[in-house]
Protein backbone atom coordinates (compact mmCIF):
# COMPACT_ATOMS: atom_id res chain seq x y z
CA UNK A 1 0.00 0.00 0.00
CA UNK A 2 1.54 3.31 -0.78
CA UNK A 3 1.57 6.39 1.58
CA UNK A 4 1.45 8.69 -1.82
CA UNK A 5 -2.18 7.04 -2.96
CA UNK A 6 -4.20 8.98 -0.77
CA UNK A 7 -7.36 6.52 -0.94
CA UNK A 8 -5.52 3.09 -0.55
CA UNK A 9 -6.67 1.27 2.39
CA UNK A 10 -5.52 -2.00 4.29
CA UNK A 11 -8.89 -4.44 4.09
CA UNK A 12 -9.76 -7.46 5.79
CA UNK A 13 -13.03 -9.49 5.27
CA UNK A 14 -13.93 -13.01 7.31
CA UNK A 15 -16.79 -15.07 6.34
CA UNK A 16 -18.42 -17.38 8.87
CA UNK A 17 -21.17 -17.56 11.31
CA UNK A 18 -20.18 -15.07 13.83
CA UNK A 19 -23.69 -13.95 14.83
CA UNK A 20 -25.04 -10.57 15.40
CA UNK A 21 -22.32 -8.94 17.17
CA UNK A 22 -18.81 -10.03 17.11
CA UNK A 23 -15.74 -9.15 19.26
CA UNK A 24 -12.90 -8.23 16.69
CA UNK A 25 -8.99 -8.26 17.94
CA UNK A 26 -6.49 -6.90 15.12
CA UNK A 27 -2.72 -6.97 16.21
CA UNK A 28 -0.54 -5.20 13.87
CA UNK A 29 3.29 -5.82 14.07
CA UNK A 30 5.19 -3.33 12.11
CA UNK A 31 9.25 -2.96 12.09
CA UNK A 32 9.60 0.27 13.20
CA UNK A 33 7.89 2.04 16.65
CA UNK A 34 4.57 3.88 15.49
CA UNK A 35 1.25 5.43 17.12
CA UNK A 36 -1.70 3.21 16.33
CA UNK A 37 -4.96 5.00 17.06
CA UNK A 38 -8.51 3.58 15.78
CA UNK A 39 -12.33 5.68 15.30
CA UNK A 40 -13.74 2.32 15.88
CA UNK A 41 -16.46 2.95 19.17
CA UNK A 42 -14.86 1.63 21.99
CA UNK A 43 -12.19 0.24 20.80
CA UNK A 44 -9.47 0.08 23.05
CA UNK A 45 -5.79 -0.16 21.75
CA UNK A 46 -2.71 -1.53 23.39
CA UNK A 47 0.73 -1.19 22.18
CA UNK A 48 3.89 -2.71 23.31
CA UNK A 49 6.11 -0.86 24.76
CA UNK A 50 8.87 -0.33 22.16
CA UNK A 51 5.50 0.24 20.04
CA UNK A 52 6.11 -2.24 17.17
CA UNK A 53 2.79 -4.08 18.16
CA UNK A 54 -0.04 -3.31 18.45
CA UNK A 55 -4.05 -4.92 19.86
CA UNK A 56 -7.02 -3.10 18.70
CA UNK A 57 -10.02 -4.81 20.32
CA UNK A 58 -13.85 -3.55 19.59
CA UNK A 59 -17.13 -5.45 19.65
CA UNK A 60 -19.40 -4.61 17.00
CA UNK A 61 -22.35 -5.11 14.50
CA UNK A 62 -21.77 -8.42 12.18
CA UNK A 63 -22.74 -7.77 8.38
CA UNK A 64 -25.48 -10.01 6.43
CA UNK A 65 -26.85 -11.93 9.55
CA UNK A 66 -23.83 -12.65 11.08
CA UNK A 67 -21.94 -14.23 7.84
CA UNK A 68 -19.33 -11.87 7.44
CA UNK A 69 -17.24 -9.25 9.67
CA UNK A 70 -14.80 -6.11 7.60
CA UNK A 71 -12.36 -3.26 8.38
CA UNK A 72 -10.26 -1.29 6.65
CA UNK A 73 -7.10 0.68 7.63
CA UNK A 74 -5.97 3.73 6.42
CA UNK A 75 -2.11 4.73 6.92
CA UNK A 76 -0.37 8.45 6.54
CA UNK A 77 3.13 9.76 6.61
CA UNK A 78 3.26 9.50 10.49
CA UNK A 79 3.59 5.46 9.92
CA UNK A 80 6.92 3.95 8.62
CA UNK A 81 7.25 2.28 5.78
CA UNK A 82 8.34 -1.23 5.54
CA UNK A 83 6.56 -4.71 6.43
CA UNK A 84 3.83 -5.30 8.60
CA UNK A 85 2.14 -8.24 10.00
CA UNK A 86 -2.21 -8.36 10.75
CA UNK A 87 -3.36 -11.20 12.72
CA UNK A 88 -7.17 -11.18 12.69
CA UNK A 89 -8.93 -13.00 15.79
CA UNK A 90 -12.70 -13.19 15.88
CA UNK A 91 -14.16 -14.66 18.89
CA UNK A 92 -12.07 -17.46 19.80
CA UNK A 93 -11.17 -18.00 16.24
CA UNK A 94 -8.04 -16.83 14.64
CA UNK A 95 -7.23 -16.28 11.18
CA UNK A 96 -4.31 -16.88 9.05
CA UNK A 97 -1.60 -13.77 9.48
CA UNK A 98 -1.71 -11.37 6.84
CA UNK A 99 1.56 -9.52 5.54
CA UNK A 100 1.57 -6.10 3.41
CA UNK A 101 3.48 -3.53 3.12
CA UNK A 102 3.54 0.30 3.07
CA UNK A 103 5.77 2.17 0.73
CA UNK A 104 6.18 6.20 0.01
């Protein structure tokens, strides 16, 4: 994803039977320390503290009846480019990592 494309975003999309609210945990690992804040209501955010990881946990509204749960991510010149690592839990069921990449 490139910092220069303004409308690029970082997307995610799970497809299951989650039912009609769902509690979301997104850890992002990046290389370099960064601020990770979220408009998400309620979600709460914990970073480690050389601030190369980082848990955003929310509980919210499932989409078609409970079959699927989204998000998207936007990043700006604040974050460092380079590699980063999503791992996706919902509920008690984790997905496979995901790996992209943010360049200028």
């Amino acid at each position: 994803m490139s910092l220069s494309n303004k409308t690029e975003k970082v997307c995610w999309v799970a497809v299951g039977d989650f039912g009609k609210k769902a509690t979301v945990s997104e850890t992002f690992k990046a290389q370099a320390p960064s601020e990770f804040t979220s408009s998400i209501e309620n979600a709460k955010v914990v970073s480690s503290l050389n601030k190369k990881i980082h848990t955003i946990t929310y509980t919210r509204p499932t989409l078609e009846n409970g079959k699927y749960m989204m998000n998207c991510w936007t990043f700006d010149r604040r974050d460092p480019i380079g590699k980063y690592v999503l791992t996706v839990k919902i509920g008690k069921h984790e997905f496979e990592k995901q790996v992209f990449y943010v360049t200028e």
